[in-house]
N, C-alpha and C. Protein backbone atom coordinates (compact mmCIF):
# COMPACT_ATOMS: atom_id res chain seq x y z
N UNK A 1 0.84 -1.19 0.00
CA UNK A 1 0.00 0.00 0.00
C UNK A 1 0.88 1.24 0.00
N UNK A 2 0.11 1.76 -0.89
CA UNK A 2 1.46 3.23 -0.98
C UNK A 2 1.17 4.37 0.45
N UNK A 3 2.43 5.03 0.72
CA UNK A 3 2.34 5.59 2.12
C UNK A 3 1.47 7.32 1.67
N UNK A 4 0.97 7.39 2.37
CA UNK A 4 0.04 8.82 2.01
C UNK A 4 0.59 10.07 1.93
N UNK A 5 0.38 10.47 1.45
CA UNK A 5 1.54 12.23 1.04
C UNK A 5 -0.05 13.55 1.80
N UNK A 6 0.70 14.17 3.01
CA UNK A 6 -0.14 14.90 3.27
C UNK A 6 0.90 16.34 3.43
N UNK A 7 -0.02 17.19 3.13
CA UNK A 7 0.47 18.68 3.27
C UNK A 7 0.06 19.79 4.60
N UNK A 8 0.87 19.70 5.46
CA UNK A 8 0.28 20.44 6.95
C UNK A 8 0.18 21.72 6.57
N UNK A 9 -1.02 22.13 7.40
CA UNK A 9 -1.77 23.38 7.08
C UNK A 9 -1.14 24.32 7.95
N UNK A 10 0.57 24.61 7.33
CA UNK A 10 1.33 25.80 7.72
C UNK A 10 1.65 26.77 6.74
N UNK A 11 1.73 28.29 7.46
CA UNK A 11 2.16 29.20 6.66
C UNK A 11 3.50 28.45 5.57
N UNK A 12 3.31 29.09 4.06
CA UNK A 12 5.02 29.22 3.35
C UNK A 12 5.73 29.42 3.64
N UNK A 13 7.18 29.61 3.43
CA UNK A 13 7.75 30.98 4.02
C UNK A 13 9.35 30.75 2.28
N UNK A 14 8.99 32.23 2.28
CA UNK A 14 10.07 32.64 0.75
C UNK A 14 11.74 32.24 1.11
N UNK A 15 12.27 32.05 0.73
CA UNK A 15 13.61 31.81 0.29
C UNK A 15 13.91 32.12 -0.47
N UNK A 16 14.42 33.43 -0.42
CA UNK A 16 14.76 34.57 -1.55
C UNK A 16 16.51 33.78 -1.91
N UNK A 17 17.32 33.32 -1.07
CA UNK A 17 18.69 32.88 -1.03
C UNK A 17 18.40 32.08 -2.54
N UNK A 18 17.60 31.32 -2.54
CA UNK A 18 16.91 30.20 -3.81
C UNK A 18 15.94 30.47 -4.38
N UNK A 19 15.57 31.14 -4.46
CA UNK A 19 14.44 31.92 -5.31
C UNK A 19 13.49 30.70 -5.51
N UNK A 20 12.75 30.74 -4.10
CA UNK A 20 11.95 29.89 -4.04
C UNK A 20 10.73 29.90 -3.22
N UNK A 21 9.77 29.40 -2.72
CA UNK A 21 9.29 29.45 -1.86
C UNK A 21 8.38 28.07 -1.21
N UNK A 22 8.59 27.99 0.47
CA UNK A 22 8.76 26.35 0.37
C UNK A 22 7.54 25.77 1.43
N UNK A 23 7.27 25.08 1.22
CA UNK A 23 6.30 24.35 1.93
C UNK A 23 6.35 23.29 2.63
N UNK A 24 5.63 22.73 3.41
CA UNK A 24 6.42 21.22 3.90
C UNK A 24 5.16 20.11 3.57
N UNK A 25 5.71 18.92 3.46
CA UNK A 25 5.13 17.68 2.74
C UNK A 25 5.35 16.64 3.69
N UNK A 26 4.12 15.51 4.37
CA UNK A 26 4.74 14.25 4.77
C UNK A 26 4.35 13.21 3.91
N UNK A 27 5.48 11.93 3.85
CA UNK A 27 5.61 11.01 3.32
C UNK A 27 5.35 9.84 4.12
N UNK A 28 4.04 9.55 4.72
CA UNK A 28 4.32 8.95 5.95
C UNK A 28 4.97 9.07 6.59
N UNK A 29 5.79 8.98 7.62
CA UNK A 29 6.76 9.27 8.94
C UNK A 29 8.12 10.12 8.09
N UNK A 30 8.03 10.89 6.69
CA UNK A 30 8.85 11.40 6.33
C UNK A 30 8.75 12.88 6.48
N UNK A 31 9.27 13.64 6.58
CA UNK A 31 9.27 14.95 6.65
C UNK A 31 10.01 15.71 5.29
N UNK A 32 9.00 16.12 4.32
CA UNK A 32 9.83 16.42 3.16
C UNK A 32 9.48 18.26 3.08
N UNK A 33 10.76 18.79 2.67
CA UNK A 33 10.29 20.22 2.19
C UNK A 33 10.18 20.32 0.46
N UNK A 34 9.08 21.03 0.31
CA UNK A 34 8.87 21.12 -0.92
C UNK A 34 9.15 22.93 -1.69
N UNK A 35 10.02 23.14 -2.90
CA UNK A 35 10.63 24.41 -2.92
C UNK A 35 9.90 24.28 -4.46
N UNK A 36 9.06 25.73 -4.38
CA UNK A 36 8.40 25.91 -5.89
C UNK A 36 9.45 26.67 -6.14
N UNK A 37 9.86 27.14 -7.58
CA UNK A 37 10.68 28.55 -7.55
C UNK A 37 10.00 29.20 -8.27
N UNK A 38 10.28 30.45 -7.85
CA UNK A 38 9.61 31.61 -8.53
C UNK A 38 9.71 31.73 -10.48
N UNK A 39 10.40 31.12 -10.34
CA UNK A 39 9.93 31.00 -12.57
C UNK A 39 8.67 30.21 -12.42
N UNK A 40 8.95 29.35 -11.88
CA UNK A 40 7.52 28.13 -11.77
C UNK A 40 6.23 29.26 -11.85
N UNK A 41 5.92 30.66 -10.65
CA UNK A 41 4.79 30.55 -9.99
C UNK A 41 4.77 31.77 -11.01
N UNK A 42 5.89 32.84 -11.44
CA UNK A 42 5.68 33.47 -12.69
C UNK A 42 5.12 33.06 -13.74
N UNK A 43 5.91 32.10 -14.74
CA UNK A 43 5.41 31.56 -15.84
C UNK A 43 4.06 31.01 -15.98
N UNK A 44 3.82 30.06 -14.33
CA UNK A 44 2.32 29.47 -14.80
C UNK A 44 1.52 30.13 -13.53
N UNK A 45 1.72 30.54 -12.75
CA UNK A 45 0.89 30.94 -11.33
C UNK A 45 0.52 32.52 -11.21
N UNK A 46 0.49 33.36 -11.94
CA UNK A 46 0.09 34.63 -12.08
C UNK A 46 1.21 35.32 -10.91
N UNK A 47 2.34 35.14 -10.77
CA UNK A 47 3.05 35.83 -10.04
C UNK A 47 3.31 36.94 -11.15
N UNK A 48 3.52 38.47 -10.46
CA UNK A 48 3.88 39.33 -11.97
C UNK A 48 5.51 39.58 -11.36
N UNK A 49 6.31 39.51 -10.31
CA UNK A 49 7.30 39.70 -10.45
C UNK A 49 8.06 38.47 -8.94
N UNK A 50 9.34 38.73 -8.62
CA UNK A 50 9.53 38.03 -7.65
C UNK A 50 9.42 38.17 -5.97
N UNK A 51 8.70 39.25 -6.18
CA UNK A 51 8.76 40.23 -4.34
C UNK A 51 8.29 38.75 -3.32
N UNK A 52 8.32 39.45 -2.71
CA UNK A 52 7.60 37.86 -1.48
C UNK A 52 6.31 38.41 -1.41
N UNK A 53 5.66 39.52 -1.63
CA UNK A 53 4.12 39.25 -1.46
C UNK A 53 3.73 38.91 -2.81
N UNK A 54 4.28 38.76 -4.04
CA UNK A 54 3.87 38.22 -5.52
C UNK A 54 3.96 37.04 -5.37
N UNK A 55 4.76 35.69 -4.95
CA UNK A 55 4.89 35.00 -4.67
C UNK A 55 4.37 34.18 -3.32
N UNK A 56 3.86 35.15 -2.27
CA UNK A 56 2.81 34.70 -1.04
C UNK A 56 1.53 35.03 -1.61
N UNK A 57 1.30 35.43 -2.47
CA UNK A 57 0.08 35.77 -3.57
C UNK A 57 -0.42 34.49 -4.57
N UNK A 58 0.53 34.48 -4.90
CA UNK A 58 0.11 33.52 -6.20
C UNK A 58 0.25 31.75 -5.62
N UNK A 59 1.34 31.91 -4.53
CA UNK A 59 1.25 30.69 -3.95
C UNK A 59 -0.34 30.17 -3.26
N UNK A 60 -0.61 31.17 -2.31
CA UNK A 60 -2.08 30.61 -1.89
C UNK A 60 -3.17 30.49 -2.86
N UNK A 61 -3.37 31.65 -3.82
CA UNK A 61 -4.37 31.17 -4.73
C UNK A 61 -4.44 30.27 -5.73
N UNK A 62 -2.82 29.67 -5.77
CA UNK A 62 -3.18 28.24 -6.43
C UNK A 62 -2.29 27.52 -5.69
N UNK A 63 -2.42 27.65 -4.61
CA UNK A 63 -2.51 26.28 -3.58
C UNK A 63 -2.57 24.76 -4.10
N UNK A 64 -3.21 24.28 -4.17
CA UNK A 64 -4.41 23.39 -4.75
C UNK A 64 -3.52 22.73 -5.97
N UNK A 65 -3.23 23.61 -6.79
CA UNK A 65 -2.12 23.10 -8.27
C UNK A 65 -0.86 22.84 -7.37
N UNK A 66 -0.28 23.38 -6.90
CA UNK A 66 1.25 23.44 -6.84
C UNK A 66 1.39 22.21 -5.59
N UNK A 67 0.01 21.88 -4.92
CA UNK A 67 0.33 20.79 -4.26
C UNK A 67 -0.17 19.41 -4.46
N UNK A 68 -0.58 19.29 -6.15
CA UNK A 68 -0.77 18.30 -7.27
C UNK A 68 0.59 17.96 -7.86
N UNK A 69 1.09 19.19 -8.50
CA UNK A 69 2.43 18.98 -8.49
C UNK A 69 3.28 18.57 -7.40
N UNK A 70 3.61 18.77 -6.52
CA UNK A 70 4.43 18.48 -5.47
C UNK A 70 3.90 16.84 -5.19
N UNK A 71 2.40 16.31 -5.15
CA UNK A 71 2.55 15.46 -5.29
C UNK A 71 2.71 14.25 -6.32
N UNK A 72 2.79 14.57 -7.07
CA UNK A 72 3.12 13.54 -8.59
C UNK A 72 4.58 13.49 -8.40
N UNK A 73 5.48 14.78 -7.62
CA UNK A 73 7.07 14.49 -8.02
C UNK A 73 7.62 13.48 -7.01
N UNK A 74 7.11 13.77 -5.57
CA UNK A 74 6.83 12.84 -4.62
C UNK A 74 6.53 11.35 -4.98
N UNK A 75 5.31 11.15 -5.23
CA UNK A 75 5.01 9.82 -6.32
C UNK A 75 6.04 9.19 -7.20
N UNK A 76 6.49 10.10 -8.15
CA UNK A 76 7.73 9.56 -8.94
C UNK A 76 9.04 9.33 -8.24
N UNK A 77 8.75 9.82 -7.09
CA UNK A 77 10.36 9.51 -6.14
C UNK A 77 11.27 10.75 -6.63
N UNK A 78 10.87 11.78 -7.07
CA UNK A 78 11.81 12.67 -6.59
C UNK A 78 12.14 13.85 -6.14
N UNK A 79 13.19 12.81 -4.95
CA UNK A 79 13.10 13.58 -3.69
C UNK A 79 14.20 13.47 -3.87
N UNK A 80 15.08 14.61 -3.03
CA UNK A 80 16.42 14.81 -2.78
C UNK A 80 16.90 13.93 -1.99
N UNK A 81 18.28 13.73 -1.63
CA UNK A 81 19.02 12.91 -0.51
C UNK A 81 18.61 13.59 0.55
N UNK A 82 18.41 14.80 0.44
CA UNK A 82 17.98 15.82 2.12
C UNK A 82 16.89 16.11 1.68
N UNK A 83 15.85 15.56 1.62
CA UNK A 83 14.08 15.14 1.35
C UNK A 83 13.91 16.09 1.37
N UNK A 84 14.24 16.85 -0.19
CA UNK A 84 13.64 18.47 -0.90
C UNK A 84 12.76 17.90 -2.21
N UNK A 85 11.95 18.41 -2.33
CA UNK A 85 11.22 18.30 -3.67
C UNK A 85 10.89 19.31 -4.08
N UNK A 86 12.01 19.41 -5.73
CA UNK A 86 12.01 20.98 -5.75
C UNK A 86 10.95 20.99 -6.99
N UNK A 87 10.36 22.06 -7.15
CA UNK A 87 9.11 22.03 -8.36
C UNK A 87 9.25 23.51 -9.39
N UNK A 88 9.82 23.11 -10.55
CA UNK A 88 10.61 23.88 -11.59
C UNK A 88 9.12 24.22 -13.07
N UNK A 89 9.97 24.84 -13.70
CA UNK A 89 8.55 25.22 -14.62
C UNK A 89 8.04 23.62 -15.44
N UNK A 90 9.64 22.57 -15.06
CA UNK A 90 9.29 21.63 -16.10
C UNK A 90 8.50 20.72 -15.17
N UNK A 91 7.71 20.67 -13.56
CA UNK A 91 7.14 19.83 -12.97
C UNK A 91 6.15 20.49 -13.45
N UNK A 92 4.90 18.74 -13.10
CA UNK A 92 3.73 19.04 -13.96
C UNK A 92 2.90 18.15 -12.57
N UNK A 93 1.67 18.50 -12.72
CA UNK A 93 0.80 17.18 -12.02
C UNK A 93 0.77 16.00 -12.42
N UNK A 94 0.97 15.88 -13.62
CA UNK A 94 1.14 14.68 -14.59
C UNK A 94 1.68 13.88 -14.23
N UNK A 95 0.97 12.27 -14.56
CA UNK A 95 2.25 11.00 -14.15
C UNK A 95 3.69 11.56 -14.70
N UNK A 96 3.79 11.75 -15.98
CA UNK A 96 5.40 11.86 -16.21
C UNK A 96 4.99 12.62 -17.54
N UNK A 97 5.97 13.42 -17.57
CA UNK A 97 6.14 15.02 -18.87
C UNK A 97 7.82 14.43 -19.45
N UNK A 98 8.20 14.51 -20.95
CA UNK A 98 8.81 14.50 -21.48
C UNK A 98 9.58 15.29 -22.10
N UNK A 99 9.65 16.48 -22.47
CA UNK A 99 10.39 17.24 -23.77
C UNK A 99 12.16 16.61 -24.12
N UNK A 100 12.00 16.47 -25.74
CA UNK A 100 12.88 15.92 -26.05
C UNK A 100 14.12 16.78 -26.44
N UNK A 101 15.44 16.70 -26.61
CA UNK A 101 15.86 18.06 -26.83
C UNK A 101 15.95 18.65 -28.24
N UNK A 102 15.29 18.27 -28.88
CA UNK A 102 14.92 18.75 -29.99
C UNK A 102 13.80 20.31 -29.87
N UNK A 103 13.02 19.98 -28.76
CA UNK A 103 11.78 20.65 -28.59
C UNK A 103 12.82 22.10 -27.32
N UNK A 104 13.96 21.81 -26.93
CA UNK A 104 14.30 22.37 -25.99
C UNK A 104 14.99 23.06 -26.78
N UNK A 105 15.64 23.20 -27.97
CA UNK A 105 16.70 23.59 -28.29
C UNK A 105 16.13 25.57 -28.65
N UNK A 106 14.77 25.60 -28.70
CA UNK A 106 13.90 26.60 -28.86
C UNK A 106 14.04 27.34 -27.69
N UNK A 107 14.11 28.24 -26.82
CA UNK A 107 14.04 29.38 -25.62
C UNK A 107 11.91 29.12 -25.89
N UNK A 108 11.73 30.04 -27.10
CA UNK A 108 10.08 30.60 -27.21
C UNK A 108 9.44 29.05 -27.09
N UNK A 109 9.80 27.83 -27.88
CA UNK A 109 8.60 26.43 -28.32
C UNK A 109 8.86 26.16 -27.37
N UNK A 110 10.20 26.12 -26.81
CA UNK A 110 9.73 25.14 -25.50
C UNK A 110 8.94 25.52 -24.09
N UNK A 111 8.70 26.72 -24.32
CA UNK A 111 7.58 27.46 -24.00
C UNK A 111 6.62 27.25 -23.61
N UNK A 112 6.47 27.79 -25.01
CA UNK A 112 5.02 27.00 -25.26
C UNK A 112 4.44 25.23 -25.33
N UNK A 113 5.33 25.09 -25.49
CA UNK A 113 5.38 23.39 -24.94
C UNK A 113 4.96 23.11 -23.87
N UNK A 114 5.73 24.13 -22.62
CA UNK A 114 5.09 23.72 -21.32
C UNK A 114 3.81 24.75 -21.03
N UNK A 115 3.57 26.25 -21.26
CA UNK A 115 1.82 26.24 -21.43
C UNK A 115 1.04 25.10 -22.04
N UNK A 116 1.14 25.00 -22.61
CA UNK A 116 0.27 23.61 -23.19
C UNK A 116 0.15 22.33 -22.28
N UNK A 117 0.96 22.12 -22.12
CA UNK A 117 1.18 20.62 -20.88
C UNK A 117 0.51 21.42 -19.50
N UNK A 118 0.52 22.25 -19.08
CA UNK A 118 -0.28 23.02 -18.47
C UNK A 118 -1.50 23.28 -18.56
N UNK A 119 -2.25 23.59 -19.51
CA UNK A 119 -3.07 23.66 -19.67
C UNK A 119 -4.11 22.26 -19.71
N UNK A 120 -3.19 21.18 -20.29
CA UNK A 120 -3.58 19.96 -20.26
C UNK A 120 -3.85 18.92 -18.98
N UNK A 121 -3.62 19.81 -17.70
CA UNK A 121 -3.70 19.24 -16.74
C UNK A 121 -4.81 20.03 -16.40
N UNK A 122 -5.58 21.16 -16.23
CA UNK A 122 -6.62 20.99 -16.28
C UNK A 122 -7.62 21.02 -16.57
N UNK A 123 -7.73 20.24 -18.27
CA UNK A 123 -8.62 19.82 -18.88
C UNK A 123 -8.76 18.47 -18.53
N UNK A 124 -7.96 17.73 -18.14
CA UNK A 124 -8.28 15.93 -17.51
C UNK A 124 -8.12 16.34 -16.36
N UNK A 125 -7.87 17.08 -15.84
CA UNK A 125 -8.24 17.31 -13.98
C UNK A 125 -7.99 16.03 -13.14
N UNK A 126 -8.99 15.00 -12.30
CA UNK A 126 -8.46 13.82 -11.90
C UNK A 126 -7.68 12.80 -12.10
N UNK A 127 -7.76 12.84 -13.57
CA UNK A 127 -7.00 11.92 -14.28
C UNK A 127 -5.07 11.94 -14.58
N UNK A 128 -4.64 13.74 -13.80
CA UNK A 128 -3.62 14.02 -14.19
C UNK A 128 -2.49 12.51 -13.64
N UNK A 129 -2.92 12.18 -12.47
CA UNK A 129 -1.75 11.17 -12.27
C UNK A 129 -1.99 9.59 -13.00
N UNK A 130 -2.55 9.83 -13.73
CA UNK A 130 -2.51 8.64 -15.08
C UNK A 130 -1.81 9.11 -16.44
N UNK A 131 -1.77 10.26 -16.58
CA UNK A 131 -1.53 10.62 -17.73
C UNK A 131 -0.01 11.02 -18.35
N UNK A 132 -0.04 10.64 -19.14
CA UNK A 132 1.91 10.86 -19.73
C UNK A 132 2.12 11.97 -20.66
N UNK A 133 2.58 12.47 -21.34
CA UNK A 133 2.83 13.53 -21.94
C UNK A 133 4.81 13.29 -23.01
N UNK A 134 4.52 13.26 -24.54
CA UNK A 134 5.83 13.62 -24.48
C UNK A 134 5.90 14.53 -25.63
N UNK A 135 6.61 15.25 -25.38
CA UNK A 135 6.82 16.43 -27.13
C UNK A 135 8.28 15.72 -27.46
N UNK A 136 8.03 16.31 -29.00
CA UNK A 136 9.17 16.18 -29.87
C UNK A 136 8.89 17.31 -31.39
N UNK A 137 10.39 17.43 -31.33
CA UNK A 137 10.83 18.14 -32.80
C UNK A 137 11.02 17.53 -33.36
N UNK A 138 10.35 17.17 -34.65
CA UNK A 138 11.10 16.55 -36.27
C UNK A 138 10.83 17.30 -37.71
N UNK A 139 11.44 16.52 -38.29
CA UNK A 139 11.27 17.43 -39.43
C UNK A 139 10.73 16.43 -40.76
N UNK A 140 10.06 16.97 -41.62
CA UNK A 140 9.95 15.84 -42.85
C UNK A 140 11.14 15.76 -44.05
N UNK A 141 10.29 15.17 -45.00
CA UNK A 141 11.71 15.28 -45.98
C UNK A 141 11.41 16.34 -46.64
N UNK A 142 10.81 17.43 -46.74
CA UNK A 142 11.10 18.70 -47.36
C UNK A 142 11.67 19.73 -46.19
N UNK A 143 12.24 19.21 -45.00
CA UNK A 143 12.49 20.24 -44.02
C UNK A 143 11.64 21.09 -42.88
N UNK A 144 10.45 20.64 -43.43
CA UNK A 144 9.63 21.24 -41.98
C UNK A 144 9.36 20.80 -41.14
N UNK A 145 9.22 21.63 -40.12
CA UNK A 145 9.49 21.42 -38.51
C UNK A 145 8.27 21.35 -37.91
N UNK A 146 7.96 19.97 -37.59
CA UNK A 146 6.55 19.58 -36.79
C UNK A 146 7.46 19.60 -35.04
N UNK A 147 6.17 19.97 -34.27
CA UNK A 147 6.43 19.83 -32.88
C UNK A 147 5.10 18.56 -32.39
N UNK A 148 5.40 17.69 -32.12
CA UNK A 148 4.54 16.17 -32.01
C UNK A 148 4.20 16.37 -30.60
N UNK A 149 2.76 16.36 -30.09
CA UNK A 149 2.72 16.30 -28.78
C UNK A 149 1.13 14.87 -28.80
N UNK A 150 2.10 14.10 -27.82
CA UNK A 150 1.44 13.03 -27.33
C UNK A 150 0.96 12.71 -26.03
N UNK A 151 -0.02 12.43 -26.03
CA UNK A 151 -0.79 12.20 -24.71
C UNK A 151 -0.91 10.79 -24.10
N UNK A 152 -1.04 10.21 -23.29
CA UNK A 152 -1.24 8.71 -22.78
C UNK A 152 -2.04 8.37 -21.77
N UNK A 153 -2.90 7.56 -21.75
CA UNK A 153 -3.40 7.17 -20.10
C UNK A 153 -2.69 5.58 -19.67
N UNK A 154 -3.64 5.00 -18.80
CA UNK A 154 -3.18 3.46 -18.59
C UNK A 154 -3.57 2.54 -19.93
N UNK A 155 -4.27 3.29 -20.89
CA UNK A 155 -5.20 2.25 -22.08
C UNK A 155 -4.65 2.86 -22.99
N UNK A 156 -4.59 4.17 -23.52
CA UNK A 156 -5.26 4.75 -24.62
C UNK A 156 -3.69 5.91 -25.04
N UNK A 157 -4.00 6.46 -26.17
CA UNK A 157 -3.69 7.77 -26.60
C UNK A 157 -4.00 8.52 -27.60
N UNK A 158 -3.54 9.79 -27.53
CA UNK A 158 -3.91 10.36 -28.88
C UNK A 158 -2.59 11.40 -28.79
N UNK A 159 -2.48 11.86 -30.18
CA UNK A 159 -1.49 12.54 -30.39
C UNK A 159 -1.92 14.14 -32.30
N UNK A 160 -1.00 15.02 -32.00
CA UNK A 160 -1.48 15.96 -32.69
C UNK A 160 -0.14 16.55 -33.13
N UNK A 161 0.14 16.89 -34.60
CA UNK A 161 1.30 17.25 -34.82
C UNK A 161 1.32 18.99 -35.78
N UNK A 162 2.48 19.70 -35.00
CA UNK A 162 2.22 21.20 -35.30
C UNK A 162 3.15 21.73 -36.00
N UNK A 163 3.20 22.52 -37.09
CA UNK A 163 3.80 23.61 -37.52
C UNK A 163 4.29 24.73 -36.35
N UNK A 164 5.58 25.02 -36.21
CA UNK A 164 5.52 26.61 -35.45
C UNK A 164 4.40 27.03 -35.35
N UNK A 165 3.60 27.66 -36.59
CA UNK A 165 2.95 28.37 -36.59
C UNK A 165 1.39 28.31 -36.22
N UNK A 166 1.27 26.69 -36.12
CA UNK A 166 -0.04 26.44 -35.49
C UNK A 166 0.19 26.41 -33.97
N UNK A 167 1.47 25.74 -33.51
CA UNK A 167 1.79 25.67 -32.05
C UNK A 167 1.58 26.82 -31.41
N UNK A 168 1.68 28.35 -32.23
CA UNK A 168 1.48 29.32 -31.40
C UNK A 168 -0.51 29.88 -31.57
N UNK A 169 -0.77 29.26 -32.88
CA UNK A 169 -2.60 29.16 -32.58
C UNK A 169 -2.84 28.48 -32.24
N UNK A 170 -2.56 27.47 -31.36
CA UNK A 170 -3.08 26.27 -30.63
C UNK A 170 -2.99 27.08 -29.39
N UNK A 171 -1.87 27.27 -28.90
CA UNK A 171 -2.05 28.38 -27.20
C UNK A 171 -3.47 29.43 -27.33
N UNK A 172 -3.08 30.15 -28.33
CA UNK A 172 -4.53 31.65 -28.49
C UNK A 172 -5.75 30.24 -28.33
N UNK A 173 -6.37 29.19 -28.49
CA UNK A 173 -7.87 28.15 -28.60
C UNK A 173 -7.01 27.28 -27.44
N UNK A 174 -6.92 27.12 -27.06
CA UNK A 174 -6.07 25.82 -26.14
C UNK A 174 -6.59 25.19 -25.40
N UNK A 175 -8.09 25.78 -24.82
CA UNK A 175 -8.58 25.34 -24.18
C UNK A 175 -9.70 24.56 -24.79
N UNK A 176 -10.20 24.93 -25.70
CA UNK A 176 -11.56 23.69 -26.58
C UNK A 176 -10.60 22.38 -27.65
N UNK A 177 -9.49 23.27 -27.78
CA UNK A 177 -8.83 22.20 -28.47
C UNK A 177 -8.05 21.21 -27.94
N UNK A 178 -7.48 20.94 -26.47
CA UNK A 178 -7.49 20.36 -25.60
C UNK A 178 -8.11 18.80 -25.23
N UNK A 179 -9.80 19.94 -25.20
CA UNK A 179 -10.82 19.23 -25.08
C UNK A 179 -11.13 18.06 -25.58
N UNK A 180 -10.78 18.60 -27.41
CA UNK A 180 -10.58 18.01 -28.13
C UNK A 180 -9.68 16.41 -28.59
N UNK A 181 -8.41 16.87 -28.38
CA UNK A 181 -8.03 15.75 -28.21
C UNK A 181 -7.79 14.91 -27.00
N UNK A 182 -7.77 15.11 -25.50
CA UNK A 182 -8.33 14.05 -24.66
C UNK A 182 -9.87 13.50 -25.07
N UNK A 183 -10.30 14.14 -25.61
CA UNK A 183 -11.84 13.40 -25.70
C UNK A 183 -11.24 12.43 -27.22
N UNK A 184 -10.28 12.68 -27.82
CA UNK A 184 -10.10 11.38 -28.71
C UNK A 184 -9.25 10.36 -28.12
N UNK A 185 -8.74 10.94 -26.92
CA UNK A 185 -7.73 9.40 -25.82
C UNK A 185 -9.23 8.80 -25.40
N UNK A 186 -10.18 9.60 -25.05
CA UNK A 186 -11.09 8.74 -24.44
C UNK A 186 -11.92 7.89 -25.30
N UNK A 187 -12.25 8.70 -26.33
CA UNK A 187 -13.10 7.82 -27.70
C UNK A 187 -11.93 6.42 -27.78
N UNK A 188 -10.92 6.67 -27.82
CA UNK A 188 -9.76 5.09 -28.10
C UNK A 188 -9.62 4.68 -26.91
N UNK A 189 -10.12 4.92 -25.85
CA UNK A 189 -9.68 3.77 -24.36
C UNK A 189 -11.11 3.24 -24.59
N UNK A 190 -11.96 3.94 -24.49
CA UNK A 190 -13.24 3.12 -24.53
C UNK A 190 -13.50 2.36 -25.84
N UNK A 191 -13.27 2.80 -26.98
CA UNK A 191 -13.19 1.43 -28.25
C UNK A 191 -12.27 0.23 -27.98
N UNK A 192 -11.43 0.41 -26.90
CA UNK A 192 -10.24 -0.70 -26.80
C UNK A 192 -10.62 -1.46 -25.26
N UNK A 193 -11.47 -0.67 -24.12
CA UNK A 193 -11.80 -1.43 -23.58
C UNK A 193 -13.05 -2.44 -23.94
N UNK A 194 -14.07 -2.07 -24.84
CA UNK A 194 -14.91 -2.00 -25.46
C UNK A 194 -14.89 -4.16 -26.24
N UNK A 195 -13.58 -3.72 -27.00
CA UNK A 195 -12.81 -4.43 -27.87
C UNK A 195 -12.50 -5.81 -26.88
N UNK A 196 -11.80 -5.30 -25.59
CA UNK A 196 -11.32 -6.75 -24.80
C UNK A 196 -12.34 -7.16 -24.22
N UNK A 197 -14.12 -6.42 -23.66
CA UNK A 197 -15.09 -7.03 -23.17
C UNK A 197 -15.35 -8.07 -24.30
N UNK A 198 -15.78 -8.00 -25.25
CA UNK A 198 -15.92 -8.46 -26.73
C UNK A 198 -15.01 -9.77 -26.97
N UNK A 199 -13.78 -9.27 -26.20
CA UNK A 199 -12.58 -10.77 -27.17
C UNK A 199 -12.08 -10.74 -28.24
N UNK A 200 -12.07 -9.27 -28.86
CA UNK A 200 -12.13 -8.70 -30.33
C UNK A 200 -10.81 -8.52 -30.42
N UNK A 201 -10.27 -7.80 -29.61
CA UNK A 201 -9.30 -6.96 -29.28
C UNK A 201 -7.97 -7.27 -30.40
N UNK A 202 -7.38 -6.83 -31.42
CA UNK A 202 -6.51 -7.31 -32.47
C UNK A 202 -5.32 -6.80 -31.84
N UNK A 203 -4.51 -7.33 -32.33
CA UNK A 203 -3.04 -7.24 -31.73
C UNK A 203 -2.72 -6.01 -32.37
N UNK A 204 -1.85 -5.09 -31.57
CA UNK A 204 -1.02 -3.69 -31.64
C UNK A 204 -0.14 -3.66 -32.74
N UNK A 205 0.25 -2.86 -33.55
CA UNK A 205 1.57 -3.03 -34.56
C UNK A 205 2.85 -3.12 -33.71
């Protein structure tokens, strides 16, 4: 049985030394500190700069997210040797987030890579600690540059492949289009659970 991850209902307190701000986490009989940093609560948490009341700001009103995240990294085991769990712009609530360095080699896509994986956590909301996530850069044989973003549960997936230039109209709709494709992971978990009630079920390529 897995040991329960609870969050005691104590003030934050900033760590400007680490540009962070930290919380505490138990792991059953573990005592873990958990350090968001301030890019984290900027980029996705409406912090507008790094003061400690922008950051005692944006920390409580999304509370709730940042201690989804803290627990999925927990879950995945990682924790420091001195039981820190630090939570960076690239932690997600998500079972496990990918970017390949193809997708990193960008400052702006990889960006937007992680708004998007963001955003995608809460459009499946409960489901975030089932779900996988990986981007990639490739190119075809005339040279253009798709950014591939794939989704996963325990059954199913779906996946959607972008031009630059759609990757940045996909952020402006992000939210119905989202919608969109988890509701085609779900249309394929349910045709495939569907498939093994049946006995149908055809073998995978």
């Amino acid at each position: 049985m897995a040991e329960r991850i609870v969050f005691p209902d104590v003030p934050p307190r900033p760590n400007f030394k680490r540009r962070c701000i930290e919380f505490p986490a138990e792991l059953g009989a573990k005592k873990l500190l958990c350090l968001a940093t301030a890019e984290l609560l900027v980029e996705r948490f409406e912090a507008r700069d790094f003061t400690e009341e922008e950051i005692l700001r944006a920390y409580e009103k999304y509370r709730p997210r940042l201690q989804a995240i803290a627990r999925s990294q927990i879950r995945a085991g990682k924790i420091s040797p001195n039981f820190e769990v630090l939570l960076t712009t690239e932690s997600f609530a998500l079972k496990e987030v990918k970017f390949s360095d193809g997708v990193r080699e960008s400052p702006y896509y990889f960006q937007l890579a992680r708004q998007v994986t963001a955003e995608l956590e809460e459009v499946v909301k409960t489901s975030a600690p089932f779900v996988t996530v990986e981007w990639d850069r490739t190119e075809d044989t005339e040279g253009r540059v798709f950014y591939v973003f794939v989704i996963r549960d325990f059954a199913a997936g779906a996946s959607v492949a972008f031009t630059p230039d759609q990757l940045e109209r996909f952020r402006r709709d992000i939210r119905s289009r989202l919608y969109r494709l988890w509701g085609n992971l779900l249309e394929d978990r349910n045709h495939k659970q569907l498939q093994d009630l049946l006995g149908v079920r055809q073998p995978e390529d």
